[in-house]
Protein backbone atom coordinates (compact mmCIF):
# COMPACT_ATOMS: atom_id res chain seq x y z
CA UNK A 1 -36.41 131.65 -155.45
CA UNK A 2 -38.83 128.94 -154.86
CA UNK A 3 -41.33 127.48 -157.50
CA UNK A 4 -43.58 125.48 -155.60
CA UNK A 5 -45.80 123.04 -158.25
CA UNK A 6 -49.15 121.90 -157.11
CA UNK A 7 -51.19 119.58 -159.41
CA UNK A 8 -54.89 119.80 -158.39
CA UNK A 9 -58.09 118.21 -159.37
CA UNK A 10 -61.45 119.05 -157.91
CA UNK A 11 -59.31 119.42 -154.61
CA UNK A 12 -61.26 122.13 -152.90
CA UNK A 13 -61.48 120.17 -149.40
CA UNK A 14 -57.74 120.64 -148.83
CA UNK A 15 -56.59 123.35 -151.25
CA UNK A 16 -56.52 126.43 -148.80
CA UNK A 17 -54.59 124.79 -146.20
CA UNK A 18 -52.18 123.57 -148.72
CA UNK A 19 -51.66 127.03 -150.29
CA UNK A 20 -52.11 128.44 -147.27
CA UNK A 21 -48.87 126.39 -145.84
CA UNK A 22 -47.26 127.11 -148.57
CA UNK A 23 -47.77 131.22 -148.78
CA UNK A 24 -46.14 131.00 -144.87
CA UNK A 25 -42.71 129.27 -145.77
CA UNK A 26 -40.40 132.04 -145.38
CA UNK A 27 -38.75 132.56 -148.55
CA UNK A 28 -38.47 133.96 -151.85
CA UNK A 29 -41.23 132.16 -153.91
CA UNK A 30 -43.91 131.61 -156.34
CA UNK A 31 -46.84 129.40 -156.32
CA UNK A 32 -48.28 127.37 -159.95
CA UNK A 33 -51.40 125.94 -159.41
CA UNK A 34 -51.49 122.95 -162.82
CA UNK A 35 -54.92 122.43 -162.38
CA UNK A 36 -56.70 119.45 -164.55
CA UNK A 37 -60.27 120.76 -165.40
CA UNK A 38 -61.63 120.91 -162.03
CA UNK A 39 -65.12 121.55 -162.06
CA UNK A 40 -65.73 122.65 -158.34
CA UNK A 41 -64.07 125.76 -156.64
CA UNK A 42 -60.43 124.85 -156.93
CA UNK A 43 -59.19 127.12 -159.23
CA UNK A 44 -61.52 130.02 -157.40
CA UNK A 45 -59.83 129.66 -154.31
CA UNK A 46 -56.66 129.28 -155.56
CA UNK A 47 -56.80 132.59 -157.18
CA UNK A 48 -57.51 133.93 -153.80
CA UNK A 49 -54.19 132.71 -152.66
CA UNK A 50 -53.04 134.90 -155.67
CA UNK A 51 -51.15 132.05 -157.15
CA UNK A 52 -50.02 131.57 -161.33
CA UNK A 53 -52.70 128.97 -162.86
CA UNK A 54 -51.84 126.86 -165.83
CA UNK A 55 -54.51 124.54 -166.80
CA UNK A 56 -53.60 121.01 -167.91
CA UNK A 57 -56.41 118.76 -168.01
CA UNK A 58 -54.18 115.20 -169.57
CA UNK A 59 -54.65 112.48 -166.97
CA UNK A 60 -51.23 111.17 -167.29
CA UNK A 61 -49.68 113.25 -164.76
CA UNK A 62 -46.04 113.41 -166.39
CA UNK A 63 -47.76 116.20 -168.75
CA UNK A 64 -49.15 118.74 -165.66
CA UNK A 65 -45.31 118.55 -164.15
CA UNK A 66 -44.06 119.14 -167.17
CA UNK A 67 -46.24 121.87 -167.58
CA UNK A 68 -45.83 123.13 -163.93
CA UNK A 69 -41.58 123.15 -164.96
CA UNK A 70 -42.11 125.13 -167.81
CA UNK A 71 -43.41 128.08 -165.78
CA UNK A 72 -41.30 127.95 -163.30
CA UNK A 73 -38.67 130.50 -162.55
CA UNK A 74 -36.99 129.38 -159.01
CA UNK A 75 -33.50 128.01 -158.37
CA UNK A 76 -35.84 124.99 -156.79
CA UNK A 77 -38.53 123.38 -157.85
CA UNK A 78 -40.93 121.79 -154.82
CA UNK A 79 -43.59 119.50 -155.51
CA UNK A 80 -46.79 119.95 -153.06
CA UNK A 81 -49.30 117.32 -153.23
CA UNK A 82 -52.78 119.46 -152.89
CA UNK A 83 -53.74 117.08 -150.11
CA UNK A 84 -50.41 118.17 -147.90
CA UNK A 85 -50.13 120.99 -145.46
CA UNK A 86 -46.32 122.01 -144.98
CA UNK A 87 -45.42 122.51 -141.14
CA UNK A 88 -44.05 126.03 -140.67
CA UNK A 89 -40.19 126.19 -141.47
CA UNK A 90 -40.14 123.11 -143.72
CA UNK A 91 -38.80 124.95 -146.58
CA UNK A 92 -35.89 126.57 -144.56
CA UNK A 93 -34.96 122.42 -143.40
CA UNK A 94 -35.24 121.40 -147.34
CA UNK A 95 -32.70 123.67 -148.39
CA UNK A 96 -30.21 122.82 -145.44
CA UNK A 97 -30.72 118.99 -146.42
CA UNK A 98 -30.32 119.84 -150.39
CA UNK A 99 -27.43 121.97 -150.42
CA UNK A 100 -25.58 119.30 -147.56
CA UNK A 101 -24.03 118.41 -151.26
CA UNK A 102 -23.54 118.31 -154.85
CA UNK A 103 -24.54 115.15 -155.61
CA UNK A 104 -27.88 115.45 -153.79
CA UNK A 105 -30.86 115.96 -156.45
CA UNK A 106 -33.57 116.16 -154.32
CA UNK A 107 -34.98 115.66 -150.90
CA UNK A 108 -38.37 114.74 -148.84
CA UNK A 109 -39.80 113.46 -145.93
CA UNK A 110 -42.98 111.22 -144.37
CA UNK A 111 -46.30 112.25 -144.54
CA UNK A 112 -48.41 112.53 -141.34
CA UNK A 113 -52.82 112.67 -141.00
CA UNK A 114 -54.13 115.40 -139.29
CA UNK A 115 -57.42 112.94 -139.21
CA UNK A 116 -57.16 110.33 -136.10
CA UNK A 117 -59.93 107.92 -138.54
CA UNK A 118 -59.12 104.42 -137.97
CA UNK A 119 -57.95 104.16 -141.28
CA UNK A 120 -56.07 107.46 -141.66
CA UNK A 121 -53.94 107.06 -138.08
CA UNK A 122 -53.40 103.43 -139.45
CA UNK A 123 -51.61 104.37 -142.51
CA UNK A 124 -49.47 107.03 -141.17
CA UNK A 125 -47.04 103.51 -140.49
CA UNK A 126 -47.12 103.36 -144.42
CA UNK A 127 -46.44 107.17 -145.49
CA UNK A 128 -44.05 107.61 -142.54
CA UNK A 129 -42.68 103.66 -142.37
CA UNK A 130 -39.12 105.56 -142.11
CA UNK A 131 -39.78 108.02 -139.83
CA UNK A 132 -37.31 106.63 -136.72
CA UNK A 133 -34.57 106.48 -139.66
CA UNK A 134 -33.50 110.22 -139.40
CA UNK A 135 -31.60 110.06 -142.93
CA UNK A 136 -31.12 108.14 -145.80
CA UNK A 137 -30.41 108.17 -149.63
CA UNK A 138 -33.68 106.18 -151.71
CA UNK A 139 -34.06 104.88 -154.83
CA UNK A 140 -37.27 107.51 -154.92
CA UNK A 141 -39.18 110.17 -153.15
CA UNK A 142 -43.07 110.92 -153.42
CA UNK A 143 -43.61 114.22 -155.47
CA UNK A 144 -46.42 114.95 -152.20
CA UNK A 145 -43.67 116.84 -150.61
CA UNK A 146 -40.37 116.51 -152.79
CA UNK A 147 -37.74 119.45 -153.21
CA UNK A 148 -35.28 119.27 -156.78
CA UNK A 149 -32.21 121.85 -157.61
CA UNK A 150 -33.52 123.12 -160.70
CA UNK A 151 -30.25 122.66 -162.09
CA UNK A 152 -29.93 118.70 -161.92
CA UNK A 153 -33.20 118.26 -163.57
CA UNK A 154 -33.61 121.45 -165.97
CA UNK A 155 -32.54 119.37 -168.72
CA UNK A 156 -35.54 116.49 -167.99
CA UNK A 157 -39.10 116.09 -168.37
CA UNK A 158 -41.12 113.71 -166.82
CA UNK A 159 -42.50 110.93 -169.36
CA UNK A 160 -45.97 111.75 -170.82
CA UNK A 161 -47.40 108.35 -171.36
CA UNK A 162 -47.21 107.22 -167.81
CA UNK A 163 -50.60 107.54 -165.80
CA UNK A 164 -49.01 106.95 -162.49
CA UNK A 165 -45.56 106.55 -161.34
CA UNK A 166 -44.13 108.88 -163.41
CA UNK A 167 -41.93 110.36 -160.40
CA UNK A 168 -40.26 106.66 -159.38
CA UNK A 169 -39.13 106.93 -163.57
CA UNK A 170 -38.12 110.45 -163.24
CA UNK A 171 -36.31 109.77 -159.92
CA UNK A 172 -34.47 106.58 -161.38
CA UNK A 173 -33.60 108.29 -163.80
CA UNK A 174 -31.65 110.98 -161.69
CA UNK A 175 -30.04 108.18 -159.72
CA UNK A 176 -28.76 106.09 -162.51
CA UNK A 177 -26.86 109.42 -163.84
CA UNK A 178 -25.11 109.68 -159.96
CA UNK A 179 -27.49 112.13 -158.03
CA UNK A 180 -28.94 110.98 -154.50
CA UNK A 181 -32.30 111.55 -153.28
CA UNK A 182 -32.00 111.76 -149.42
CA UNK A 183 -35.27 111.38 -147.10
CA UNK A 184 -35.42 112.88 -144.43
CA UNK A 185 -37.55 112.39 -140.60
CA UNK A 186 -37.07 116.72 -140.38
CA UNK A 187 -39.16 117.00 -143.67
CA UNK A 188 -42.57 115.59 -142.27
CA UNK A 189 -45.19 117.19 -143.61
CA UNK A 190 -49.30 116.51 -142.74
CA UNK A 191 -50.86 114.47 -145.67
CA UNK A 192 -54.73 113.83 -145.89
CA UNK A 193 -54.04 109.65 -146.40
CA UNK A 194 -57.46 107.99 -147.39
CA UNK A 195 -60.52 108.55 -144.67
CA UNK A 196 -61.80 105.05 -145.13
CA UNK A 197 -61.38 101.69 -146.50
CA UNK A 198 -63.13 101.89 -149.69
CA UNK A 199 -60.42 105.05 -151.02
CA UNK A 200 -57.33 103.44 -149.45
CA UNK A 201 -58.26 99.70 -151.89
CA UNK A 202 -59.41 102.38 -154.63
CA UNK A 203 -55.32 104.39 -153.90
CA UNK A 204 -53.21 101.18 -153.61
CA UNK A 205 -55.03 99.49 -156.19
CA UNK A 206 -54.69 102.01 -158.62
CA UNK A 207 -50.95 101.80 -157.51
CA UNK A 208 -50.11 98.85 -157.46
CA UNK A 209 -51.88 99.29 -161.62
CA UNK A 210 -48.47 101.12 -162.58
CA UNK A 211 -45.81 99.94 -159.92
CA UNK A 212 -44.08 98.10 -162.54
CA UNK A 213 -43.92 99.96 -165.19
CA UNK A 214 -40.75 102.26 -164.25
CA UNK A 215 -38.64 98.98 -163.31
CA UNK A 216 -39.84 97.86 -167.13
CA UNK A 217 -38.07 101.21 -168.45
CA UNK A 218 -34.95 100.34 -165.48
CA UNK A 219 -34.62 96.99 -165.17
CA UNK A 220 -31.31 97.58 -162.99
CA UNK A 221 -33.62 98.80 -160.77
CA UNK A 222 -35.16 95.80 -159.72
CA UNK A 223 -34.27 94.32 -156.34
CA UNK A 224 -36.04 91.59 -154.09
CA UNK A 225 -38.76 93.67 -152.91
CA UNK A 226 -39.81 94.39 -156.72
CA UNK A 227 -39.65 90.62 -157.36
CA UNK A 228 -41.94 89.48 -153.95
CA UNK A 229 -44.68 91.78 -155.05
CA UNK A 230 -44.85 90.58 -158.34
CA UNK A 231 -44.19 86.86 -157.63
CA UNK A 232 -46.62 87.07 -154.23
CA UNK A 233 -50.36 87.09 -155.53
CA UNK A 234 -49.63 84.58 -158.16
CA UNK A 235 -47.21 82.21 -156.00
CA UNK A 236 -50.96 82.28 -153.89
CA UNK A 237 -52.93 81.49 -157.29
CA UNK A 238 -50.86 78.72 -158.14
CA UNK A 239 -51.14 76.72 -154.93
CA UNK A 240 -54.29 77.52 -154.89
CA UNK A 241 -55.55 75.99 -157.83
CA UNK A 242 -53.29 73.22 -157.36
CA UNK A 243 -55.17 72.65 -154.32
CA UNK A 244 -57.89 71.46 -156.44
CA UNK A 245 -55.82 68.31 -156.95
CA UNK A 246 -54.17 68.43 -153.60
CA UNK A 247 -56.30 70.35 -150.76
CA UNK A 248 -53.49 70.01 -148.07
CA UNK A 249 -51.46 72.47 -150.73
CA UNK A 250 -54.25 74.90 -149.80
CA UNK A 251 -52.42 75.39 -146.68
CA UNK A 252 -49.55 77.53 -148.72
CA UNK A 253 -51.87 80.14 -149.43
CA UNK A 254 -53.52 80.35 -146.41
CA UNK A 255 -50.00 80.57 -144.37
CA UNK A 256 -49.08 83.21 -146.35
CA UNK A 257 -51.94 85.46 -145.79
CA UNK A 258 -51.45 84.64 -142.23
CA UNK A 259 -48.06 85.71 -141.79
CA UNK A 260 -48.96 89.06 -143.77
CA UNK A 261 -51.37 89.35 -140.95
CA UNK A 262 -48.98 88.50 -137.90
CA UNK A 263 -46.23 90.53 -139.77
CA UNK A 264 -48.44 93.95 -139.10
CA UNK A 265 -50.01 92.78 -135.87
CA UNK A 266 -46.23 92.58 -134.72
CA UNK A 267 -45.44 96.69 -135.98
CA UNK A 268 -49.17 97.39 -134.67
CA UNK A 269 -47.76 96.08 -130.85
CA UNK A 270 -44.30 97.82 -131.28
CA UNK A 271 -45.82 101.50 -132.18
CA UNK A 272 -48.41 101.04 -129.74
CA UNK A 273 -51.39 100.56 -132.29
CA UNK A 274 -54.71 97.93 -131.74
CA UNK A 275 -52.84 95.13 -133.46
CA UNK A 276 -56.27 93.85 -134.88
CA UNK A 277 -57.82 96.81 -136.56
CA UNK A 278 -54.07 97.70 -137.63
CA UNK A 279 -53.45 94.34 -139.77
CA UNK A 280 -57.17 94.02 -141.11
CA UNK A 281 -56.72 97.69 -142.79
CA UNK A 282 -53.05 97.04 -143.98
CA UNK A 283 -53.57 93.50 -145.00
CA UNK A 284 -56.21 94.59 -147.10
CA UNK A 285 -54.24 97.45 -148.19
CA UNK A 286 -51.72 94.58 -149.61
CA UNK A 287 -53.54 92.67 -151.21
CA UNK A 288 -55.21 95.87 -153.32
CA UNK A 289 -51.81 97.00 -154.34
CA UNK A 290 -51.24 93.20 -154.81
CA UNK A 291 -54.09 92.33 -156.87
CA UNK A 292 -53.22 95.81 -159.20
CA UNK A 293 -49.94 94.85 -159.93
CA UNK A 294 -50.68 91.36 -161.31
CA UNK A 295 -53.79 93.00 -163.56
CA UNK A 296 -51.19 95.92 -164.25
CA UNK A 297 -48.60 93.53 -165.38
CA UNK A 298 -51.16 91.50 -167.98
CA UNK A 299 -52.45 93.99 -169.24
């Protein structure tokens, strides 16, 4: 059997077609619907769907998985974001990819919009940045659409004093004791990203708040990657003010930003997006998740 986890929060506007998407997988299952205190008609129409509620309402979300595990009877456990719609046979691929091999904890795929917004078709890039790599084994894998052998993980909980992020910690954890997370191009699912510009600098912000914090608890985690989007925003600060002193070191900063700009204006051309409207929306997407993870870091 299935247990299929959904954490919700005033989600009405995409509930049903996540449930919905869910009830249609053709398998054994259940369906626990951890819902925070939502005060709109979430927990209403999720009763419709006939699924098990458990109300949670802590806003560190390590405590609603937790509480989502607890109640759960399958051989799996799947995570469904409420904002994801699963296509029709995903569940059937999932348990292919997981059962490939022993050492294989868990497995997910790239999100896709159903919305063509500007902002929306832009960021499917971001959520499915790996979608022309069929396979491959990850550090981590976004709990929006994220299938675990119950099994590997019985003996875990997620940590309950993490806001955010409390999946990359869970997942690093799994890795560092020699399980593999595989993505995979097969397990696309349809993800509601951000409609507009102000939610998308509101999402990455608040991510790039907690992106350190599970390479703080891992430190052998850290790679280069980690270490350019820490050192980035204030490598630009520091020239910056220096260029009070010096204003041809004001050109540092400003090449920088430019090559973030020509970097995306480069994938824009290659998957055929408008290489203008493309690097405006994921420049400024940067610099949110940027500007969180120095003010995360500090403080």
């Amino acid at each position: 059997m299935i247990s299929f986890i959904v954490l919700t929060y005033n989600s009405e506007r995409t509930i049903q077609k996540c449930l919905e998407s869910i009830s249609a997988q053709r398998c054994e299952k259940e369906i626990i619907v951890v819902d925070g205190g939502s005060t709109d008609k979430t927990v209403e129409m999720a009763k419709r769907q006939g699924t098990k509620i458990v109300t949670e309402t802590s806003r560190f979300l390590g405590i609603p998985r937790n509480a989502g595990m607890e109640h759960a009877k399958g051989e799996y456990i799947a995570f469904v974001d409420s904002d994801v719609v699963l296509p029709e046979g995903w569940i059937s691929i999932a348990l292919e990819k997981i059962n490939k091999s022993k050492i294989i904890a868990g497995v997910g795929g790239p999100g896709i919009s159903p919305e063509k917004g500007r902002v929306s078709d832009s960021l499917n890039f971001l959520y499915g940045k790996s979608i022309k790599t069929k396979e491959s084994y990850v550090k981590s894998l976004p709990t929006m659409d994220l299938l675990y052998k119950r099994d590997v993980i019985k003996n875990q909980k997620f940590l309950d004093h993490l806001k955010t992020t409390e999946d990359v910690e869970f997942n690093f954890r799994l890795v560092k004791s020699g399980y593999k997370l595989l993505f995979s191009s097969n397990l696309y699912v349809y993800h509601y990203h951000p409609a507009n510009l102000r939610q998308m600098v509101k999402k990455w912000y608040n991510y790039g708040r907690n992106y350190a914090k599970p390479y703080m608890i891992h430190k052998e985690m850290i790679d280069t990657i980690f270490m350019v989007r820490v050192l980035y925003l204030p490598f630009i600060l520091l020239f910056t003010a220096l260029s009070i002193f010096n204003q041809n070191l004001l050109l540092v900063p400003l090449s920088q930003i430019i090559a973030i700009f020509c970097v995306y204006a480069i994938i824009a051309v290659k998957i055929g997006k408008n290489p203008l409207i493309f690097s405006i929306i994921h420049t400024i997407k940067q610099f949110a998740q940027l500007i969180g993870i120095t003010l995360g870091i500090i403080y």
